[in-house]
Protein backbone atom coordinates (compact mmCIF):
# COMPACT_ATOMS: atom_id res chain seq x y z
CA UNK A 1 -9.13 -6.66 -14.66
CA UNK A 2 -8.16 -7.71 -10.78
CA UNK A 3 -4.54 -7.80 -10.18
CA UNK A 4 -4.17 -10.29 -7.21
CA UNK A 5 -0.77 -10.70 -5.22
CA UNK A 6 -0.31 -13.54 -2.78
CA UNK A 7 2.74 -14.39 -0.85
CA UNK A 8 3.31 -15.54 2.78
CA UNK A 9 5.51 -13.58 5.03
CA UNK A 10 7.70 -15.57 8.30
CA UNK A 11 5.74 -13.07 10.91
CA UNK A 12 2.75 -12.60 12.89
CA UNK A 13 0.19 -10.11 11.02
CA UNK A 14 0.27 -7.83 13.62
CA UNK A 15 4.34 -7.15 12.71
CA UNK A 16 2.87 -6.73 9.39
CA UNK A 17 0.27 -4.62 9.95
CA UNK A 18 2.85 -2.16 11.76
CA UNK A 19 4.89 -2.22 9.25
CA UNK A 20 1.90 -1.09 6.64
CA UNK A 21 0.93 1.43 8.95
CA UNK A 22 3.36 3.25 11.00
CA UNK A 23 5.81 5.69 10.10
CA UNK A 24 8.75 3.38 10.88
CA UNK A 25 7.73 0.71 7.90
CA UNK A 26 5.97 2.79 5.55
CA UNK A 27 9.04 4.94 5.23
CA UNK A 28 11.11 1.71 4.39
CA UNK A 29 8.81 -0.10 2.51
CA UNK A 30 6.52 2.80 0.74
CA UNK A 31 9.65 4.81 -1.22
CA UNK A 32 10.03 7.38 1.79
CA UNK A 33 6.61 7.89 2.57
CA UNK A 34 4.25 7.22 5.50
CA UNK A 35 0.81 7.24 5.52
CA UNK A 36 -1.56 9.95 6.67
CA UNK A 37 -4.89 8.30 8.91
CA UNK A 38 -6.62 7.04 11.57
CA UNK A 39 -7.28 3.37 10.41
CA UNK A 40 -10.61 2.96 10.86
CA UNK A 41 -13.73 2.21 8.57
CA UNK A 42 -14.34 5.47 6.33
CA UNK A 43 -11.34 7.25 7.66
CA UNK A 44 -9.23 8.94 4.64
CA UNK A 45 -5.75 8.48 3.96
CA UNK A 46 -2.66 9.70 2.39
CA UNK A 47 0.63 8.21 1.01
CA UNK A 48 3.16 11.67 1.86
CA UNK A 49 6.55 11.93 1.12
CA UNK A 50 9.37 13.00 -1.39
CA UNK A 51 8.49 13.76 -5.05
CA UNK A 52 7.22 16.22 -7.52
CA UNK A 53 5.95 18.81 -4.52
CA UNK A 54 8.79 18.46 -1.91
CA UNK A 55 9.17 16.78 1.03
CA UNK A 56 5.02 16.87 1.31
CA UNK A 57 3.94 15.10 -1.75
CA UNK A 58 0.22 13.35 -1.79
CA UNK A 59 1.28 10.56 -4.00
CA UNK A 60 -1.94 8.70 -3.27
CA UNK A 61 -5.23 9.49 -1.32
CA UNK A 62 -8.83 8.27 -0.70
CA UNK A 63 -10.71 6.22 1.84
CA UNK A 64 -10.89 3.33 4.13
CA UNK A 65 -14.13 1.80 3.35
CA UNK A 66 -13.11 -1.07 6.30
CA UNK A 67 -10.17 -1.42 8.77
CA UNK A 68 -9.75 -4.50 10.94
CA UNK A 69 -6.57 -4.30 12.52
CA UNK A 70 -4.05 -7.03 11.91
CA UNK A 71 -6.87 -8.61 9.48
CA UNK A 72 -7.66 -6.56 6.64
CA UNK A 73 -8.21 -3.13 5.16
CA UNK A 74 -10.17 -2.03 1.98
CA UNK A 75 -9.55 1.06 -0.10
CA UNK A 76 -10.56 3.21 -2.78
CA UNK A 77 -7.18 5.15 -4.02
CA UNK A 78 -6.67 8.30 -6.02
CA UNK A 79 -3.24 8.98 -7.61
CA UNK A 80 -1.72 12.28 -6.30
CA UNK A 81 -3.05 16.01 -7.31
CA UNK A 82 0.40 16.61 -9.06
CA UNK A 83 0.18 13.50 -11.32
CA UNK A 84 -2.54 14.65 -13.06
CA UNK A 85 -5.12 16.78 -13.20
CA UNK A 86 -8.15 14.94 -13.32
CA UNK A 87 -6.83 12.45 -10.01
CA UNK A 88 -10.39 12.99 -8.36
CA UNK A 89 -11.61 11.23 -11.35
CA UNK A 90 -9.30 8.49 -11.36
CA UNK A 91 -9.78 5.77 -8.94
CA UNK A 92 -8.99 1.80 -7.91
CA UNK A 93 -10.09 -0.40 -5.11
CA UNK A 94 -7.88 -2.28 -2.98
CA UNK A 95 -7.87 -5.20 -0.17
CA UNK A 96 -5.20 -6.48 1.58
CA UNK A 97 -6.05 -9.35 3.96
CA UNK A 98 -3.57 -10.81 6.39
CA UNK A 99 -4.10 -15.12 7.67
CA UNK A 100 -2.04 -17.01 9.98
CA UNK A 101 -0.90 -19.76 8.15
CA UNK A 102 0.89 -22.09 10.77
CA UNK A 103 3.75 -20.27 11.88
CA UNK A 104 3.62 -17.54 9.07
CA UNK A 105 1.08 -15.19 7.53
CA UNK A 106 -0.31 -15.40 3.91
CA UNK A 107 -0.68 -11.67 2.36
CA UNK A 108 -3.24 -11.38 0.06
CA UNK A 109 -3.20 -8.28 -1.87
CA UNK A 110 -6.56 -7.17 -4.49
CA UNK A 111 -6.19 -4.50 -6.44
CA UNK A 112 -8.70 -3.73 -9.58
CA UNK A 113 -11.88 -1.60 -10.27
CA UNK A 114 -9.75 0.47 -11.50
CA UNK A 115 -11.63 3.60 -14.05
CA UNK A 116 -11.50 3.52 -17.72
CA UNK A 117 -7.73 4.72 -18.59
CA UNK A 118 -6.39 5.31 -15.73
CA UNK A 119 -2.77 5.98 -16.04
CA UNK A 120 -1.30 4.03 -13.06
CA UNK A 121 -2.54 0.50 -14.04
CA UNK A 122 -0.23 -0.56 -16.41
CA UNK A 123 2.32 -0.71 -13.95
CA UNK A 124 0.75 -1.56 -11.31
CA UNK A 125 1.97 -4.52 -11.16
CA UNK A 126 5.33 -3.99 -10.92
CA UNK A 127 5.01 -1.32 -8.83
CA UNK A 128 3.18 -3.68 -6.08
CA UNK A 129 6.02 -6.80 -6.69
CA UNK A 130 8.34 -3.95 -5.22
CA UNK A 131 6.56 -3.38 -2.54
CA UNK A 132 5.74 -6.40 -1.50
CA UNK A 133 9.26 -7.43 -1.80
CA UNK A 134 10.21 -4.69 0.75
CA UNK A 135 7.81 -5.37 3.28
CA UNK A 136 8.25 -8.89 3.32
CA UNK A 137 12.21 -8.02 3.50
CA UNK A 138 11.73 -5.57 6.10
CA UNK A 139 9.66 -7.78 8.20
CA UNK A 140 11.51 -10.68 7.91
CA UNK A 141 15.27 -9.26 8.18
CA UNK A 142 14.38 -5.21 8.99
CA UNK A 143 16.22 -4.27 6.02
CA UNK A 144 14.48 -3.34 2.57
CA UNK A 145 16.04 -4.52 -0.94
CA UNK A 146 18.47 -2.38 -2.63
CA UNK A 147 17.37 -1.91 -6.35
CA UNK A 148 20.00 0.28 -6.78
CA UNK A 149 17.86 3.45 -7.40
C-alpha cells in the first residue's frame, strides 16, 4: 500500500528544500535530528539525533537513489540499528517532489514499497502528518507546533 501526502506550503521550494536538508530545519522539524549526506543521486543518508543511543542515534538510514535540488528526492529508508535487529532487512521507498503552484509550492510526499511486516508502517502515517505539519509551520512562521511532548 502507497501512503501519499499532499499539501501546499506559502514558500518557494528552495526555503523548503533548506528546511528538509540543513541542520537548522531538520532539527526543528525532524524531532531533534539532522540529516547525515551529501544530496546527490546514490549518496547515503542518516536521520541522527536524540534517542535510544544518546545524542548519536541512527533513527533512519539508506540511500538517495535521485536528488534534484529544490525539485525532488527519492529514497530507500531503513529504520535505525537500535530498533530492531533485522533493520537491514526492513526497508520503504520514498519521494518527495516540490511544484510551484502560483505563489506557493505543492509538497507531494510518496511513501510505500514498504517489506512484508515491517514494524514502522502502521504509523506511518501519523508519524508523517507531524512532520509535515512542522515543516510547513516552520516555513511559513519559523516556529514548529507544540504537541505538548
Amino acid at each position: 500500500m502507497s501512503f501519499i501526502f499532499k499539501m501546499y506550503i506559502g514558500a518557494e521550494p528552495s526555503e523548503i528544500w533548506e528546511a528538509l536538508t540543513k541542520p537548522e530545519g531538520t532539527r526543528k522539524i525532524y524531532y531533534g535530528c539532522v540529516i547525515q549526506s551529501e544530496f546527490v543521486d546514490g549518496s547515503s543518508f542518516a536521520y541522527v539525533g536524540p534517542g535510544n543511543d544518546g545524542a548519536e542515534t541512527v533513527h533512519l538510514y539508506g540511500d538517495f537513489v535521485t536528488v534534484e535540488k529544490n525539485k525532488s528526492m527519492v529514497f530507500i529508508e531503513h529504520p535505525g540499528p537500535s530498533y530492531y535487529e533485522n533493520h537491514n532487512e526492513l526497508t520503504s521507498h520514498i519521494s518527495i517532489t516540490l511544484e510551484v503552484v502560483g505563489a506557493c509550492t505543492k509538497l507531494t510526499l510518496v511513501h510505500d514499497r514498504f517489506t512484508a511486516n515491517h514494524p514502522s508502517y502502521e504509523k506511518t502515517p501519523e508519524n508523517w502528518w507531524i512532520i509535515l505539519s512542522n515543516l510547513k509551520s516552520y516555513v511559513e512562521t519559523g516556529n514548529t507546533l507544540d504537541f505538548g511532548w
